[in-house]
C-alpha atoms as a PDB file:
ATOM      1  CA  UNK A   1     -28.232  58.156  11.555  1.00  0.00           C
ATOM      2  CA  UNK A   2     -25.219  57.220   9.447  1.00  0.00           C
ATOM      3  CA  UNK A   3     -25.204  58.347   5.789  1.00  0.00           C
ATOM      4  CA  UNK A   4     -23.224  57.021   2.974  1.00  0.00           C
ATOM      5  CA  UNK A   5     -23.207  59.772   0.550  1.00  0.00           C
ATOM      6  CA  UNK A   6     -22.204  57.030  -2.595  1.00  0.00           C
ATOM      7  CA  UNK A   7     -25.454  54.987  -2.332  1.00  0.00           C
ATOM      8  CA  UNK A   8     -27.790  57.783  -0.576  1.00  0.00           C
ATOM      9  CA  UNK A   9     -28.742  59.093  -4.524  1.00  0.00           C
ATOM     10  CA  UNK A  10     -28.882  57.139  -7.497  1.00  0.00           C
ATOM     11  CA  UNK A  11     -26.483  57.689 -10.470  1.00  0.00           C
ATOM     12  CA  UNK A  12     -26.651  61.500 -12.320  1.00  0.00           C
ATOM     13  CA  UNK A  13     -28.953  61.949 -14.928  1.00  0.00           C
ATOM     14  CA  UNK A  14     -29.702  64.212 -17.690  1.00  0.00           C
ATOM     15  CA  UNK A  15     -32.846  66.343 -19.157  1.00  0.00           C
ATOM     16  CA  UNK A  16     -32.613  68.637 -22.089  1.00  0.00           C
ATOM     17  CA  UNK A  17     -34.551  71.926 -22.605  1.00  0.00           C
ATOM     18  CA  UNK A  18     -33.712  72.782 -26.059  1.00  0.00           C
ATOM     19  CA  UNK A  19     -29.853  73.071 -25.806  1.00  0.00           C
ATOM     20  CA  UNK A  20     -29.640  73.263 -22.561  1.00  0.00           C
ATOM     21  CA  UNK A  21     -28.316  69.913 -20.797  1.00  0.00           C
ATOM     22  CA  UNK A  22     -29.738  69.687 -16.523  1.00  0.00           C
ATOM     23  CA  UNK A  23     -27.906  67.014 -14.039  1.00  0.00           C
ATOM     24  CA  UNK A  24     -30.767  64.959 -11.450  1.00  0.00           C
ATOM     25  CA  UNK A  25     -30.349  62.449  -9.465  1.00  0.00           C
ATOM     26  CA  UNK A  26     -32.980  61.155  -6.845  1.00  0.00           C
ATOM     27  CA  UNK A  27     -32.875  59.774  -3.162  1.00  0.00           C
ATOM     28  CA  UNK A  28     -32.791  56.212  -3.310  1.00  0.00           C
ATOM     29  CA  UNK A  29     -34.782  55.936  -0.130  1.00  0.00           C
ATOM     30  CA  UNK A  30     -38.541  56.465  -0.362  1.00  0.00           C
ATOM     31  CA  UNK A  31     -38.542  55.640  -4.165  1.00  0.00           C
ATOM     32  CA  UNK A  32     -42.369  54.659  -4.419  1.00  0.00           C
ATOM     33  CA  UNK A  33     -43.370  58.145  -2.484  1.00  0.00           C
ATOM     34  CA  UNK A  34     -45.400  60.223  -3.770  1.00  0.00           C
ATOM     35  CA  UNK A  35     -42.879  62.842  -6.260  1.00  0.00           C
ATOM     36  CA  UNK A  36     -41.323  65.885  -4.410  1.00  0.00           C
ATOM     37  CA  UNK A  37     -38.443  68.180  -6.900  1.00  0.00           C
ATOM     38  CA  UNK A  38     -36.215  70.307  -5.052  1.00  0.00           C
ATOM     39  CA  UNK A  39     -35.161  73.797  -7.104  1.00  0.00           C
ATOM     40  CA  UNK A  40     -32.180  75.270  -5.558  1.00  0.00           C
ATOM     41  CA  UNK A  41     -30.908  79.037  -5.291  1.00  0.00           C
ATOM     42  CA  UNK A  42     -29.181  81.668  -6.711  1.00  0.00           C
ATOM     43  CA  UNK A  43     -25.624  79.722  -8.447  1.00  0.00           C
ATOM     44  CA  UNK A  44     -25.624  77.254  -5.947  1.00  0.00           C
ATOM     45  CA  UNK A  45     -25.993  73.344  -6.656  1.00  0.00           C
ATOM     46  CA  UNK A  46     -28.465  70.497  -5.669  1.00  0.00           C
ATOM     47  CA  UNK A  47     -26.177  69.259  -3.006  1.00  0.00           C
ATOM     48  CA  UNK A  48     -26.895  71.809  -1.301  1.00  0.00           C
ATOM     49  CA  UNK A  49     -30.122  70.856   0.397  1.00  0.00           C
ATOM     50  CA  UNK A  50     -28.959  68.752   3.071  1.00  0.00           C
ATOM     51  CA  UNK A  51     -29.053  64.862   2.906  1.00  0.00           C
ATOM     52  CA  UNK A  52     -30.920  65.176   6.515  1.00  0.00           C
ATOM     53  CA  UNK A  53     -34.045  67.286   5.410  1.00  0.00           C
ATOM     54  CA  UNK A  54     -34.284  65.014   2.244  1.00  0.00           C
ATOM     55  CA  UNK A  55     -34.353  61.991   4.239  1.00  0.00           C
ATOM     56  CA  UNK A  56     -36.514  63.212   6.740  1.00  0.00           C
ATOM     57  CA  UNK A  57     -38.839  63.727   3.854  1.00  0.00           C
ATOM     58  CA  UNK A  58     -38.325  60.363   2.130  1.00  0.00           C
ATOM     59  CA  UNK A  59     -39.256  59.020   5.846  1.00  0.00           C
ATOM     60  CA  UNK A  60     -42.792  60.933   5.548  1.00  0.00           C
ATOM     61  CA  UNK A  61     -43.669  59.364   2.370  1.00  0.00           C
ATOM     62  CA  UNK A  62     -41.744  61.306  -0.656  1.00  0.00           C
ATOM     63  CA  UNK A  63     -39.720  59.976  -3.639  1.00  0.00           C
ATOM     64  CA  UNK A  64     -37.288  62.896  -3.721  1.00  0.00           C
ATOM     65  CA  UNK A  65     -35.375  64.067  -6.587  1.00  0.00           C
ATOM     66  CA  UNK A  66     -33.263  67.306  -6.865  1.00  0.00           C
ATOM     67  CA  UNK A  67     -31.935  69.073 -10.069  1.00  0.00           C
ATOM     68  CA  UNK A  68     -29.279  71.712 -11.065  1.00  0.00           C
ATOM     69  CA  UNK A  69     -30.496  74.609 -12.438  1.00  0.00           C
ATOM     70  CA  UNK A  70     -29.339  75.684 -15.831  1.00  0.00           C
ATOM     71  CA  UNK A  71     -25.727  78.259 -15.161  1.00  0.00           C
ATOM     72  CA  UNK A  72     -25.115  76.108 -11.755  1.00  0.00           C
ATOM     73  CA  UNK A  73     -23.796  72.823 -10.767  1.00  0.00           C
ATOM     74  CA  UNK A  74     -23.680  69.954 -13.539  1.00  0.00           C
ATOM     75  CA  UNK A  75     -26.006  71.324 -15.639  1.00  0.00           C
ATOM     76  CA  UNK A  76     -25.236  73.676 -18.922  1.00  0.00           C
ATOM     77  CA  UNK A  77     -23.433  77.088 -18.219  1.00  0.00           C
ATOM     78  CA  UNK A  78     -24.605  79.914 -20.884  1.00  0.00           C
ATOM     79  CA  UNK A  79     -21.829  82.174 -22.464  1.00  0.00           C
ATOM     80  CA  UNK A  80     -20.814  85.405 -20.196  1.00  0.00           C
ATOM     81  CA  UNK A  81     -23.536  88.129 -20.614  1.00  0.00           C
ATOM     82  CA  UNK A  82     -22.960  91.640 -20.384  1.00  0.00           C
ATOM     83  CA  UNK A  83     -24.514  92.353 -16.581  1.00  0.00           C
ATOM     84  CA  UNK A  84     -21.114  90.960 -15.192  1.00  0.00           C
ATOM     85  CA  UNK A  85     -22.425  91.058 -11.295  1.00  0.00           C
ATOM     86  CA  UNK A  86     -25.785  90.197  -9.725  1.00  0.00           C
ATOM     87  CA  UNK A  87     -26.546  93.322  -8.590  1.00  0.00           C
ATOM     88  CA  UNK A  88     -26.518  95.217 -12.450  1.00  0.00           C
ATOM     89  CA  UNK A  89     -28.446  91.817 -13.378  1.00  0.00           C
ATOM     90  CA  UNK A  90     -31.073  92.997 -10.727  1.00  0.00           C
ATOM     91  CA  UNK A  91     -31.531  96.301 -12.535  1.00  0.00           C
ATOM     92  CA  UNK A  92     -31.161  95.191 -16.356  1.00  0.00           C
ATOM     93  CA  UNK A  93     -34.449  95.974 -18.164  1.00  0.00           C
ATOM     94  CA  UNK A  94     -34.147  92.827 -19.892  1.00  0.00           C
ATOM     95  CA  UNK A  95     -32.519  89.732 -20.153  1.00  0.00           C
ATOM     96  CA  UNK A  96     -29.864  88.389 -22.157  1.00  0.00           C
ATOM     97  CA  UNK A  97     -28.904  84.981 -21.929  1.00  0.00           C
ATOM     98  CA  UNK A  98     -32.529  83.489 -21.305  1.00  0.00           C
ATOM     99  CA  UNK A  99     -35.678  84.007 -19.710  1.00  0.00           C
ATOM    100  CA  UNK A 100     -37.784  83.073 -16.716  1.00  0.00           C
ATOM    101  CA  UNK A 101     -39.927  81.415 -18.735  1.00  0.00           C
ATOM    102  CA  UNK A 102     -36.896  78.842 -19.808  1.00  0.00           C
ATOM    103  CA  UNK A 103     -35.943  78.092 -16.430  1.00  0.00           C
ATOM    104  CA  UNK A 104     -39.445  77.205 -15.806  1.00  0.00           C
ATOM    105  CA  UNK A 105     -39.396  74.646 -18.809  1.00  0.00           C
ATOM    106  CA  UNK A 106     -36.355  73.006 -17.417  1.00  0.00           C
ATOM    107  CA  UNK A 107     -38.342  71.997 -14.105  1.00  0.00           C
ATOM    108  CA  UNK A 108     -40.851  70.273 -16.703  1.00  0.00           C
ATOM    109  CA  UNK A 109     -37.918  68.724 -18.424  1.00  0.00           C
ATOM    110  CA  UNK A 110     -36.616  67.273 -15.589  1.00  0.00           C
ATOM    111  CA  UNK A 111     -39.874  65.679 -14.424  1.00  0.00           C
ATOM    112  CA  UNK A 112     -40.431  64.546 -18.228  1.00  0.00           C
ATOM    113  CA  UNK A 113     -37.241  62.935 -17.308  1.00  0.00           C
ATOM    114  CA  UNK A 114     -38.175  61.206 -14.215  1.00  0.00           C
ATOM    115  CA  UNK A 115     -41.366  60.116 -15.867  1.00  0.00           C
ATOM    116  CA  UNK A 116     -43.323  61.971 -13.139  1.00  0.00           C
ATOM    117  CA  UNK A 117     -46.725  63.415 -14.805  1.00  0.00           C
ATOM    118  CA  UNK A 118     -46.737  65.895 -11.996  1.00  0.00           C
ATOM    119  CA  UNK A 119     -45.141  66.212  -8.848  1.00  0.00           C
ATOM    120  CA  UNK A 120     -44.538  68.304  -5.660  1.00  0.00           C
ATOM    121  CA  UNK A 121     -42.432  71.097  -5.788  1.00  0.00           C
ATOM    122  CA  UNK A 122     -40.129  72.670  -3.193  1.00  0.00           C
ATOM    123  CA  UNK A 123     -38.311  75.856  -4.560  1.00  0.00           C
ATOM    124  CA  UNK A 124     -35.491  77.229  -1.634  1.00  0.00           C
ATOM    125  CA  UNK A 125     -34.821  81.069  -2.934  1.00  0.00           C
ATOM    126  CA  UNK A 126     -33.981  81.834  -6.431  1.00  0.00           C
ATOM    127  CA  UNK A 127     -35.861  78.131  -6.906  1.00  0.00           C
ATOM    128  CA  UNK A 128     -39.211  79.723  -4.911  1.00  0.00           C
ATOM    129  CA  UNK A 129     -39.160  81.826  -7.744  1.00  0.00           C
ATOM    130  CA  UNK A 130     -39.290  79.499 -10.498  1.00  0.00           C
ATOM    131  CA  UNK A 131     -41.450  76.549  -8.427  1.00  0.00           C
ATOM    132  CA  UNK A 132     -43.761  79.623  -8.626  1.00  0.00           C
ATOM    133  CA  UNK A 133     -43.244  80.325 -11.966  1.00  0.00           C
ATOM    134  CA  UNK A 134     -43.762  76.569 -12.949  1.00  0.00           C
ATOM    135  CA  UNK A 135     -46.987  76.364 -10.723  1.00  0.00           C
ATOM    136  CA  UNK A 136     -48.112  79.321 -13.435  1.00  0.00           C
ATOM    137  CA  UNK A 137     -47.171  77.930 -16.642  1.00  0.00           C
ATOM    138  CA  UNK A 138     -47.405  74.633 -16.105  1.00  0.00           C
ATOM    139  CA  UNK A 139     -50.454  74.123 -13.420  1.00  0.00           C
ATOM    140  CA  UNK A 140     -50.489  70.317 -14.594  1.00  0.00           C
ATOM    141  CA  UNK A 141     -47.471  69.180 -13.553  1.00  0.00           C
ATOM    142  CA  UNK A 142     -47.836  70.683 -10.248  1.00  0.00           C
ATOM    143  CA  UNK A 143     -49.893  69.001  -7.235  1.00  0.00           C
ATOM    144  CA  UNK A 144     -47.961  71.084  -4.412  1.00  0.00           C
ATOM    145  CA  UNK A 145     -46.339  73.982  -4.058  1.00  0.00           C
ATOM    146  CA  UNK A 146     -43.671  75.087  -1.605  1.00  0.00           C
ATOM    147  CA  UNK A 147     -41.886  78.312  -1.645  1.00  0.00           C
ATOM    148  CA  UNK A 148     -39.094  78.840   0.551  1.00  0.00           C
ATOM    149  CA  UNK A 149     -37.114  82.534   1.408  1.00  0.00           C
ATOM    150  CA  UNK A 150     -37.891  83.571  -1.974  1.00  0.00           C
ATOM    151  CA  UNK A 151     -38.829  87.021  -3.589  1.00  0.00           C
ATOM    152  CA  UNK A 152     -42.618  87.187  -5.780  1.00  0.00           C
ATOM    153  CA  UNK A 153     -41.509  85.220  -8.435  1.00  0.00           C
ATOM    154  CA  UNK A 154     -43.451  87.777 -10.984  1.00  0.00           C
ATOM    155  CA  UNK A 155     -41.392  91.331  -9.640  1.00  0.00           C
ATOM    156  CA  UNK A 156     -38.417  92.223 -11.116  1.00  0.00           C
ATOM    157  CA  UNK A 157     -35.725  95.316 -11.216  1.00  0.00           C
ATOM    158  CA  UNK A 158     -36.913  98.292  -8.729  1.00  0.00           C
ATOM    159  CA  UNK A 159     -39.662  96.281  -7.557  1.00  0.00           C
ATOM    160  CA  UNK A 160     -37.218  93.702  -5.865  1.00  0.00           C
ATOM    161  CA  UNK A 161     -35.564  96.264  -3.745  1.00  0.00           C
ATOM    162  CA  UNK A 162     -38.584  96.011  -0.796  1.00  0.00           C
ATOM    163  CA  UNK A 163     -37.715  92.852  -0.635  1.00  0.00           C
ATOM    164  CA  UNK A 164     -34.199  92.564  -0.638  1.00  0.00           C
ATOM    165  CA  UNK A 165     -31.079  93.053   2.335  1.00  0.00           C
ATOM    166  CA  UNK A 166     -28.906  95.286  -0.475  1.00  0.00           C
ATOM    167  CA  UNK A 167     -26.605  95.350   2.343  1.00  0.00           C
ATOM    168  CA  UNK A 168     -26.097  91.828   2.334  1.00  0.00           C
ATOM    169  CA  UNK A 169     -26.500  91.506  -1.430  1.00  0.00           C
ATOM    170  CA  UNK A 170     -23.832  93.489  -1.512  1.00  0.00           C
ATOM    171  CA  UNK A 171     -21.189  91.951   0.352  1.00  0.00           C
ATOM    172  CA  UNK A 172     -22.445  88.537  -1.695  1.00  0.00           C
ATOM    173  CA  UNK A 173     -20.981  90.198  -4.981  1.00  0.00           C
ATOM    174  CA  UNK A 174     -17.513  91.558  -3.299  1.00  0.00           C
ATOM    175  CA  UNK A 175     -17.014  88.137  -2.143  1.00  0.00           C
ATOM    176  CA  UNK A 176     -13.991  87.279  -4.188  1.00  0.00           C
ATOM    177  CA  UNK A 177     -12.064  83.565  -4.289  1.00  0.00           C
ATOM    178  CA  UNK A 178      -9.378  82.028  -6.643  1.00  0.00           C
ATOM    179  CA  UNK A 179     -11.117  79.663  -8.770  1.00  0.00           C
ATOM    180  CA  UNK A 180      -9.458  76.383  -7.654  1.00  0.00           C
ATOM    181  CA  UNK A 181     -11.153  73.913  -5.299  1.00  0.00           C
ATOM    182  CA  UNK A 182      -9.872  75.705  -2.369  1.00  0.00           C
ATOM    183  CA  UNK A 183     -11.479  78.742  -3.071  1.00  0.00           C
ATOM    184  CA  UNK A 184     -14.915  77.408  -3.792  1.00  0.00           C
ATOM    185  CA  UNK A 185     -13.972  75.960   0.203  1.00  0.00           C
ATOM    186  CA  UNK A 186     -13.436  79.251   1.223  1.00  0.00           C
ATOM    187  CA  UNK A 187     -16.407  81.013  -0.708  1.00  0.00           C
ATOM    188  CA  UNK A 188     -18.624  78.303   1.225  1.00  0.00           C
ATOM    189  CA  UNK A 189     -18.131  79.011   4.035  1.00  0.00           C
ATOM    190  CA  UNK A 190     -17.990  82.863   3.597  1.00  0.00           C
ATOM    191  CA  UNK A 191     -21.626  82.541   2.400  1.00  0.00           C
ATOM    192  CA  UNK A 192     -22.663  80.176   4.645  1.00  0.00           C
ATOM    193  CA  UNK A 193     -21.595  82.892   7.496  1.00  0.00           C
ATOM    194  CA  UNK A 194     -23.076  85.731   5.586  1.00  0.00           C
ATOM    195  CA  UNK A 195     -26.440  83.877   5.075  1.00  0.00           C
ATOM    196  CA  UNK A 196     -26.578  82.075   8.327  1.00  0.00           C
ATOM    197  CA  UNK A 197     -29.139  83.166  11.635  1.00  0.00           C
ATOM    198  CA  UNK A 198     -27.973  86.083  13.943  1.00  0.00           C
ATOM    199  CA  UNK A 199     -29.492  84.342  17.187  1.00  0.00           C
ATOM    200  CA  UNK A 200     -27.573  80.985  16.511  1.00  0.00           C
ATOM    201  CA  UNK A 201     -23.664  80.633  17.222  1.00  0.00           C
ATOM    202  CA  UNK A 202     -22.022  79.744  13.363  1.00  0.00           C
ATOM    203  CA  UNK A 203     -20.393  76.270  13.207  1.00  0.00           C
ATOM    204  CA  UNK A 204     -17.452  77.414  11.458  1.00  0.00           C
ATOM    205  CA  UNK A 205     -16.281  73.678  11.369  1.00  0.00           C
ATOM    206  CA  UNK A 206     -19.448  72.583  10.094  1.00  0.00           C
ATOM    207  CA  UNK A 207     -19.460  74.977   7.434  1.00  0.00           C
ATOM    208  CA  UNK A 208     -16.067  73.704   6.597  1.00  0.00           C
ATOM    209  CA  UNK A 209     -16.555  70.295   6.520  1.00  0.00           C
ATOM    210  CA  UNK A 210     -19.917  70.435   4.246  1.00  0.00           C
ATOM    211  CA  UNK A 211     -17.913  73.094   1.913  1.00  0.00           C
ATOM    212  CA  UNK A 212     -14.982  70.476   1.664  1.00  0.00           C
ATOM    213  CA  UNK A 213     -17.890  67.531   0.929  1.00  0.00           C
ATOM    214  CA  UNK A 214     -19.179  70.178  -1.582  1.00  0.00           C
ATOM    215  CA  UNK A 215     -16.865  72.735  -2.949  1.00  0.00           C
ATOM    216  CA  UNK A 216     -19.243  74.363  -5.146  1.00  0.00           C
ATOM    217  CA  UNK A 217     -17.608  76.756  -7.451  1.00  0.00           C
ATOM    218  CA  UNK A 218     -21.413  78.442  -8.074  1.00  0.00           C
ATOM    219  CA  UNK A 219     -20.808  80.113  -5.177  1.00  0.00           C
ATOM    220  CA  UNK A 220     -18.829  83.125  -6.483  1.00  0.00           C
ATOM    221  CA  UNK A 221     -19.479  82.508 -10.179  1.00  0.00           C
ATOM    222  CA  UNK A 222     -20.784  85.728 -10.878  1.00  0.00           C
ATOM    223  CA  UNK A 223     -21.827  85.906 -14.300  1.00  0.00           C
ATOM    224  CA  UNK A 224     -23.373  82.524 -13.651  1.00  0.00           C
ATOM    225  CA  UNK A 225     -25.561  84.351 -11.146  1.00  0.00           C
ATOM    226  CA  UNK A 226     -26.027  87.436 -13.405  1.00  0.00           C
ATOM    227  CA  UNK A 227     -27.370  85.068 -15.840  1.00  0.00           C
ATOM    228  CA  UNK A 228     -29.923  83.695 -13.653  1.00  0.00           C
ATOM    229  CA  UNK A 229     -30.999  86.929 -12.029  1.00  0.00           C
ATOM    230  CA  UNK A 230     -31.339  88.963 -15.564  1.00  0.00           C
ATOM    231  CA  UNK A 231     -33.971  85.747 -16.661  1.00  0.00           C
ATOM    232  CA  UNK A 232     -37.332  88.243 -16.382  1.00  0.00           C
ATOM    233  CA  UNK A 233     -40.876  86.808 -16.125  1.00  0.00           C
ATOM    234  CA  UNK A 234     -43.297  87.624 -19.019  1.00  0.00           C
ATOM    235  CA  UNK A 235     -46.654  85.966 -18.051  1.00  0.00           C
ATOM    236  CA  UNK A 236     -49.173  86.047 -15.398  1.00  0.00           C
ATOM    237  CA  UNK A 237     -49.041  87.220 -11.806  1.00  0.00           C
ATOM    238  CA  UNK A 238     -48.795  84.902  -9.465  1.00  0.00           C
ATOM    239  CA  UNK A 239     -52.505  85.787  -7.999  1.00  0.00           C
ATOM    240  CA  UNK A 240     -53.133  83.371 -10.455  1.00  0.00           C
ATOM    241  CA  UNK A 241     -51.504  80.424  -8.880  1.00  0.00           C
ATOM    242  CA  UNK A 242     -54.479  77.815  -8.224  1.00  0.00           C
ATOM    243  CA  UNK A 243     -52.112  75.146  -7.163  1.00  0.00           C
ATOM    244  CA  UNK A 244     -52.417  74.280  -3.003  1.00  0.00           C
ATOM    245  CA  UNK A 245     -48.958  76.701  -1.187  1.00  0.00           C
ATOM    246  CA  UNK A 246     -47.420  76.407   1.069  1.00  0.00           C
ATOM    247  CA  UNK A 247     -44.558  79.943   1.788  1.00  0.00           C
ATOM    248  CA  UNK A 248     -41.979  79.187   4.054  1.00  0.00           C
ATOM    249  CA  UNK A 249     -39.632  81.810   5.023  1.00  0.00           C
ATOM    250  CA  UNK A 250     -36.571  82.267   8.038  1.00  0.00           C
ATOM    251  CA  UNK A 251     -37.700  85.105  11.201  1.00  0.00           C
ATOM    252  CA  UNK A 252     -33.770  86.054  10.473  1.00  0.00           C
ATOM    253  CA  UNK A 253     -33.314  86.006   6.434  1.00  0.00           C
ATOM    254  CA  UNK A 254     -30.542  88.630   6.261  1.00  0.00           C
ATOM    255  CA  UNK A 255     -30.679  88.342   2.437  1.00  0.00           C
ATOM    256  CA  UNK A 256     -34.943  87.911   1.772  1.00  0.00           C
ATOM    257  CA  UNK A 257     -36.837  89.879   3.767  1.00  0.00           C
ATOM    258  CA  UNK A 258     -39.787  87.906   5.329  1.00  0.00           C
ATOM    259  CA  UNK A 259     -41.930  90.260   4.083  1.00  0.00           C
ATOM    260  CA  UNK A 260     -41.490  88.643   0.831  1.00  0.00           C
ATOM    261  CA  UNK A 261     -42.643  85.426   2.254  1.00  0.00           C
ATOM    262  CA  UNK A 262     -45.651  87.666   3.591  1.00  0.00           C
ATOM    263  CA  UNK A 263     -46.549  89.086   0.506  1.00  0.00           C
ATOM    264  CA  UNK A 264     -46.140  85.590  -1.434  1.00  0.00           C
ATOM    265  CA  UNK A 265     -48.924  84.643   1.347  1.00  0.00           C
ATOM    266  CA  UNK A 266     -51.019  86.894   0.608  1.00  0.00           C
ATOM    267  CA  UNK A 267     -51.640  87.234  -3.204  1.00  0.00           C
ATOM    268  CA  UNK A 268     -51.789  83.227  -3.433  1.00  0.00           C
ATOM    269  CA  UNK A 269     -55.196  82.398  -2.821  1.00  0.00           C
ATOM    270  CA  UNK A 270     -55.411  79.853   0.306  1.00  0.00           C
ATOM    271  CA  UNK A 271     -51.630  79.595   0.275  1.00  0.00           C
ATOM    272  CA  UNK A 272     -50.593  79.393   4.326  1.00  0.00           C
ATOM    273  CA  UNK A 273     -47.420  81.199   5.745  1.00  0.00           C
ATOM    274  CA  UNK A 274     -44.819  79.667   8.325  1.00  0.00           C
ATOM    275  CA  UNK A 275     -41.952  81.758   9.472  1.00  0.00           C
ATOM    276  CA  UNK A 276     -39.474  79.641  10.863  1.00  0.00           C
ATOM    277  CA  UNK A 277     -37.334  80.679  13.927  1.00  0.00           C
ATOM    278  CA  UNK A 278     -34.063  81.343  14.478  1.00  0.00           C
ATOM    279  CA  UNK A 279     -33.898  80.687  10.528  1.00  0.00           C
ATOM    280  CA  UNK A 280     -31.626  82.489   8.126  1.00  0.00           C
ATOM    281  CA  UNK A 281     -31.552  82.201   4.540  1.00  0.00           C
ATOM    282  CA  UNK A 282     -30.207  78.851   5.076  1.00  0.00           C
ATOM    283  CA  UNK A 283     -31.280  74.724   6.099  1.00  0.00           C
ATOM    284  CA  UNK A 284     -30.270  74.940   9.292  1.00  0.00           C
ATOM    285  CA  UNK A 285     -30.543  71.054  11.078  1.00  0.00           C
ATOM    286  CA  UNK A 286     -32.853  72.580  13.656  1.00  0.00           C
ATOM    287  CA  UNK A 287     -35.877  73.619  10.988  1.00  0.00           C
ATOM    288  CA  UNK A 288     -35.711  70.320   9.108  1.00  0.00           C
ATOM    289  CA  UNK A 289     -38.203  68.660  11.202  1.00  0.00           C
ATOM    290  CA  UNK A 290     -40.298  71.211  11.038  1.00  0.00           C
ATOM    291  CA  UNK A 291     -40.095  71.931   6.825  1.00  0.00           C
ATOM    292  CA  UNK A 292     -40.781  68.223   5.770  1.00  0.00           C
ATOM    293  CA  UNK A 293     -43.518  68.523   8.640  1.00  0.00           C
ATOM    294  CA  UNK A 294     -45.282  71.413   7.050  1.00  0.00           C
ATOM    295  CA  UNK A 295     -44.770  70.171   3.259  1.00  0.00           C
ATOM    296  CA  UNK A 296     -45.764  66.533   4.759  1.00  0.00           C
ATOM    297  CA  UNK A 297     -49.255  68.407   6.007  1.00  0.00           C
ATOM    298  CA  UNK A 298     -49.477  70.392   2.719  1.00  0.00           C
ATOM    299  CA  UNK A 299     -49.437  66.935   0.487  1.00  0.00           C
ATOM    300  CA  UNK A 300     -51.952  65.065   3.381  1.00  0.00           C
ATOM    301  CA  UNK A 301     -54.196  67.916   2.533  1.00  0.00           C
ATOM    302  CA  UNK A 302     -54.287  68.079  -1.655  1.00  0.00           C
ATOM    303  CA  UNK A 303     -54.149  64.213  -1.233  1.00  0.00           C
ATOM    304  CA  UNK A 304     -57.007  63.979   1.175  1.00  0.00           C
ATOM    305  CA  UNK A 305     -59.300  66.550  -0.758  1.00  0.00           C
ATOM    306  CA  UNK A 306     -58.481  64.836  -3.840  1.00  0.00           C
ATOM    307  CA  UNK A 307     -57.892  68.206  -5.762  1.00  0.00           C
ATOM    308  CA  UNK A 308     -57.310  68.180  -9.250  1.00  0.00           C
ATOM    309  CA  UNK A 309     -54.870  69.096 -11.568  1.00  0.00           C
ATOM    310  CA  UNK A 310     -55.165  72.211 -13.542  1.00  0.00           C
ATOM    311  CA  UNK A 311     -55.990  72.218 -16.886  1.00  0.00           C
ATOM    312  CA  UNK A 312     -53.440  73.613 -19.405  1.00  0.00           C
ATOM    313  CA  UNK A 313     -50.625  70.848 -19.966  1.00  0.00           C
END
C-alpha cells in the first residue's frame, strides 16, 4: 500500500481556545465517514499516529482528523513554568500554566473547527486522559469514546504512582538531546526503544527512518511536558462518563501499567476492556488491525442502538 505523505492529509489548519492557537489537519481519504479525532500523548505530535492505523480506519468508514495538543507540535507553546521536569510536574499540587479543563476545551475547539457537532474520539496516553476528560465536560460533542494506555483521567499527584513504571518515567526525563533536528532524530528513537514491547525484536531502522520523516522536537521538551502534566482536573469523576468506551491498553506498557486500563474499565459504566498483545506503550503495525477493528465495533454499536447525545452542550 504505497503512501504519499504530501496528499495523504489535507493542508494545516488552525482552532483557537482563547489565546491558545492548535494545528489539524484531516485524512483526505474517507472524508464523508462518520468523525473520528485523534488526541496524542505526553509532548509528542499528531504525526505520530501512524498513517497505516489512520487509513485502516478511513477504510472502515471514518473521516479522520488529528490535532496537536496545546505545548506540542504546531500548536501554541506556553511560557516555561516552574516544575522544570515531568516528574516534579507529577507531584505539583497545582498547576501553573493551565488546567485540564483547558486542554479539554481545545478538543471542542478543534471540532468547532472542523464543523463536526460531535464526533468520535480516540485519546492514545496523555490524550486518553483528556478524550476522557472531554467525554465529561462536554458529553455532546462526544458519540464514542476510546481510551488508549492512559492513566484515570480524574487522579492526579500520589494517586498516579499505582499506575505508573517510575522506572521508566524516569529514564524518559534523563533522556537528554541537543536541540537541533538531529537530536529530536536521536530522542525518537531513544523513546521509541524505551516505550516499545519486550517480546518483539526493536526495528532500530524503522525507528530511524519514521524519526527522520518526523523529527519531533516534543520529544525531550521538558517543560513542554511539565506543562501538560501539571494541567490538574477540577470536575467530576469519570464514573460519570455516560458516553459508549471503549479502554484499550498494551499486555507490555512499560510506562502505563495495564492496570490503569483495568481500572478505566471498571468505573466507566458498560465501557469494555481489550488488552492488546505483545503491545507496548506504542502503535506497533501488528495491533492496527485490531484497534480500528475494536473502535470500528464500538461506532457499529452507538450507531446501531441509535444512542443519544448527552445533554449539556
Amino acid at each position: 500500500m504505497s503512501l504519499n505523505p504530501e496528499h495523504l492529509w489535507s493542508p494545516v489548519r488552525w482552532a483557537e481556545n482563547g489565546g491558545v492557537r492548535l494545528a489539524f489537519d484531516a485524512l483526505t481519504e474517507g472524508a464523508d465517514g462518520e468523525p473520528l479525532l485523534l488526541a496524542t500523548g505526553l509532548g509528542v505530535n499528531r504525526l505520530w499516529i501512524p498513517d497505516g492505523l489512520c487509513r485502516m480506519l478511513a477504510a472502515r468508514g471514518f473521516a479522520v482528523a488529528r490535532y496537536d495538543q496545546r505545548d506540542s507540535g504546531d500548536s501554541t507553546h506556553l511560557p516555561p513554568a516552574p516544575a522544570g521536569t515531568p516528574i516534579s510536574a507529577l507531584f505539583a499540587k497545582r498547576e501553573t500554566a493551565y488546567t485540564a479543563e483547558d486542554m479539554a476545551d481545545d478538543a471542542v475547539a478543534v471540532l468547532n473547527s472542523l464543523g463536526w457537532r460531535s464526533a468520535h474520539l480516540l485519546g492514545v496516553s496523555l490524550g486518553g486522559a483528556v478524550a476522557q476528560r472531554v467525554a465529561l465536560r462536554h458529553p455532546g460533542r462526544v458519540r464514542t469514546l476510546t481510551s488508549m494506555a492512559a492513566v484515570p483521567g480524574d487522579i492526579s499527584g500520589l494517586r498516579t504512582m499505582r499506575y505508573i513504571r517510575m522506572r521508566t518515567l524516569a529514564k524518559f526525563a534523563r533522556l537528554r538531546f541537543p536541540d537541533t533536528p538531529d537530536g529530536a532524530v536521536e530522542a525518537g528513537i531513544a523513546v521509541s526503544r524505551l516505550l516499545a514491547s519486550p517480546h518483539r525484536t526493536f526495528d532500530e531502522r524503522a525507528a530511524r527512518e519514521a524519526a527522520v520523516r518526523n523529527a519531533d522536537r516534543g520529544m525531550h521538551d521538558q517543560q513542554a511536558q511539565s506543562r501538560q502534566i501539571g494541567a490538574q482536573w477540577h470536575g467530576p469523576p469519570i464514573s460519570a462518563i455516560t458516553r459508549p468506551t471503549l479502554v484499550l491498553h498494551g499486555e507490555d506498557d512499560p510506562l502505563i501499567k495495564p492496570r490503569a486500563g483495568r481500572a478505566i474499565a471498571a468505573r466507566i459504566r458498560d465501557s469494555r476492556l481489550v488488552l492488546l498483545p505483545r503491545v507496548g506503550h506504542e502503535f506497533p503495525a501488528c495491533a492496527w488491525d485490531r484497534v480500528a477493528t475494536e473502535i470500528h465495533g464500538l461506532a457499529t454499536a452507538y450507531a446501531s442502538r441509535q444512542l443519544p447525545a448527552s445533554a449539556g452542550d
